[in-house]
Protein backbone atom coordinates (compact mmCIF):
# COMPACT_ATOMS: atom_id res chain seq x y z
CA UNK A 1 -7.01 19.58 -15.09
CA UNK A 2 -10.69 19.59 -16.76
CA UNK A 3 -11.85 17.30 -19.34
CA UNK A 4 -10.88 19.27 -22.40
CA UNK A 5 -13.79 19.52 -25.11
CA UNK A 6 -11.47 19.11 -28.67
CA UNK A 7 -13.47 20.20 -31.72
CA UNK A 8 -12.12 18.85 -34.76
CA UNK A 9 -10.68 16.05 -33.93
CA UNK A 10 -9.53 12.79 -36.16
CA UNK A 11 -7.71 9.85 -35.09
CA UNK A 12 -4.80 8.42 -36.89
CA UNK A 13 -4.33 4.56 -37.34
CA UNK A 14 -2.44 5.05 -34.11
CA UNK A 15 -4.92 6.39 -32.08
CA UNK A 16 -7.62 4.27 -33.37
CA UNK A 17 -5.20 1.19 -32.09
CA UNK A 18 -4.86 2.78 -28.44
CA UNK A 19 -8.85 3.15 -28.43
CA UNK A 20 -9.11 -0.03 -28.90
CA UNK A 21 -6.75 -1.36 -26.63
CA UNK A 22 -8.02 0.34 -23.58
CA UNK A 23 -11.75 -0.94 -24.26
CA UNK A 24 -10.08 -4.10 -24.23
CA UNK A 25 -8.45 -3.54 -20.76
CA UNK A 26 -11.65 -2.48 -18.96
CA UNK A 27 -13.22 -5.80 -20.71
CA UNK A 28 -10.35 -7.54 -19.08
CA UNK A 29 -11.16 -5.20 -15.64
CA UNK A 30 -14.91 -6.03 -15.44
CA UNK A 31 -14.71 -9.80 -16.55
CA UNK A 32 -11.42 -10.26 -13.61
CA UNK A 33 -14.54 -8.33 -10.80
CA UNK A 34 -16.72 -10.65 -11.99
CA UNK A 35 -14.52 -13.54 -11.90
CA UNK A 36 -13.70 -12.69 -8.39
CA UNK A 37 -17.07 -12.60 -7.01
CA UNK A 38 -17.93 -15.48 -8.24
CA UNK A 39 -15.16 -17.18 -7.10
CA UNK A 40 -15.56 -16.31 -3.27
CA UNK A 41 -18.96 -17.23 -3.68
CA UNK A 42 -18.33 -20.39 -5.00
CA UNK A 43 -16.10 -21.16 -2.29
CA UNK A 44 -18.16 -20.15 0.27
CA UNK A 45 -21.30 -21.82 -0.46
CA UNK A 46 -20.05 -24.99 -2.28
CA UNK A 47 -17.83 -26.32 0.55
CA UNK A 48 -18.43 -29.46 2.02
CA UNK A 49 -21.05 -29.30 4.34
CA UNK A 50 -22.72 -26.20 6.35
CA UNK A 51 -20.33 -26.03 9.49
CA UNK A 52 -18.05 -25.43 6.73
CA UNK A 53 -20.34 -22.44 5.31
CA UNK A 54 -21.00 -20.98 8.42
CA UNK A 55 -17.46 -20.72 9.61
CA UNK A 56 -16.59 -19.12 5.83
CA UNK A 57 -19.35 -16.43 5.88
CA UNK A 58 -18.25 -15.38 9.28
CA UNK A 59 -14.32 -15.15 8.33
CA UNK A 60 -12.93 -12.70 6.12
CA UNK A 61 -14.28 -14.15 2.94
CA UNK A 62 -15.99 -11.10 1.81
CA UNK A 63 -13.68 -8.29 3.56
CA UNK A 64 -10.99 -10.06 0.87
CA UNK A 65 -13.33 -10.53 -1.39
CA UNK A 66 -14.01 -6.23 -1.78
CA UNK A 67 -10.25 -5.61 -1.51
CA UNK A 68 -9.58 -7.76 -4.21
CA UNK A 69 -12.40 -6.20 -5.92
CA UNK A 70 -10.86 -3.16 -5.02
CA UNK A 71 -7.68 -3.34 -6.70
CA UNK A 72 -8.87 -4.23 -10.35
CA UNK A 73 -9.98 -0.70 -11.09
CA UNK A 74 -6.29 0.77 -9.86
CA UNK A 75 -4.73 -2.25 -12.37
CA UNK A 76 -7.01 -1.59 -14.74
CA UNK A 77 -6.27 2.58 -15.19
CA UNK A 78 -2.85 2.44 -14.67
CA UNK A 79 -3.10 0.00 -17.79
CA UNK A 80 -4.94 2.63 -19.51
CA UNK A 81 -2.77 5.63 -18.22
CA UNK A 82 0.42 3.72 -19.21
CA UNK A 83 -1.42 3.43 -23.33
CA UNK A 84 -2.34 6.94 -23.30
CA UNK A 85 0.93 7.95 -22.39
CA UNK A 86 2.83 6.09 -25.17
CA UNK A 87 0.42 6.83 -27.97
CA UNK A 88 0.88 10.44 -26.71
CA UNK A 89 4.49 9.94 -27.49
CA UNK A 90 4.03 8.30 -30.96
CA UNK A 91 1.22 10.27 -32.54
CA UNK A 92 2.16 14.10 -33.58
CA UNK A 93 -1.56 15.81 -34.02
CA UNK A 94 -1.66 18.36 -31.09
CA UNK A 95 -4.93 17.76 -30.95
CA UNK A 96 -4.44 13.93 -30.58
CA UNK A 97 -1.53 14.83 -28.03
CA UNK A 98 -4.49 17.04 -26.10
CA UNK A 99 -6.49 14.05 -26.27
CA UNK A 100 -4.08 10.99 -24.90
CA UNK A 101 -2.90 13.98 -22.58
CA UNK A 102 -6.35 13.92 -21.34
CA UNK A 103 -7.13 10.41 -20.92
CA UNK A 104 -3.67 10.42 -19.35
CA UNK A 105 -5.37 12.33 -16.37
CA UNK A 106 -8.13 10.66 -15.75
CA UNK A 107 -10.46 11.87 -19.09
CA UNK A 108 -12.32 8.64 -20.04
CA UNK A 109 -12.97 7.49 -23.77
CA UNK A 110 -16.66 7.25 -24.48
């Protein structure tokens, strides 16, 4: 499916509410990668002496690190694919349905 251009379109109170939501959930996304990072870094480099920092740069610190990392973005759109899917169901503009349809499959709100 291709991003859909819809002309015309207004959002009802609804919609407006799901909009806001999902900018809320990436907030939530980014801030939980930061969080992370920081986190493993912090533990790395603030242990208790440097035999301790060499033996955590050379375990898997980092490889679990990036696959935590990883995961936030898969959280974080299945979030936003589980909102667009409900206000799909609750608003009845076809062109609003278009739209959450959209964002549904992968469209993203600018």
């Amino acid at each position: 499916m291709e991003c859909p251009n819809i002309d015309g379109l207004k959002f009802s109170k609804t919609s407006i509410d799901a909009i806001e939501e999902i900018r809320q959930k990436k907030a939530l996304g980014d801030a939980a990668i930061i969080s992370i990072g920081v986190g493993t870094w912090a533990s790395i480099f603030v242990g208790n002496g440097m035999l301790e920092m060499t033996y955590s740069l050379g375990s898997t610190d980092f490889e679990d690190m990036t696959k935590k990392m990883a995961t936030v973005p898969r959280i974080t759109r299945k979030m936003i694919e589980k909102i667009a899917d409900m206000t799909y169901l609750r608003v009845s503009d076809y062109k609003e349905k278009q739209f959450w349809s959209a964002v549904s499959y992968g469209c993203s709100i600018r």
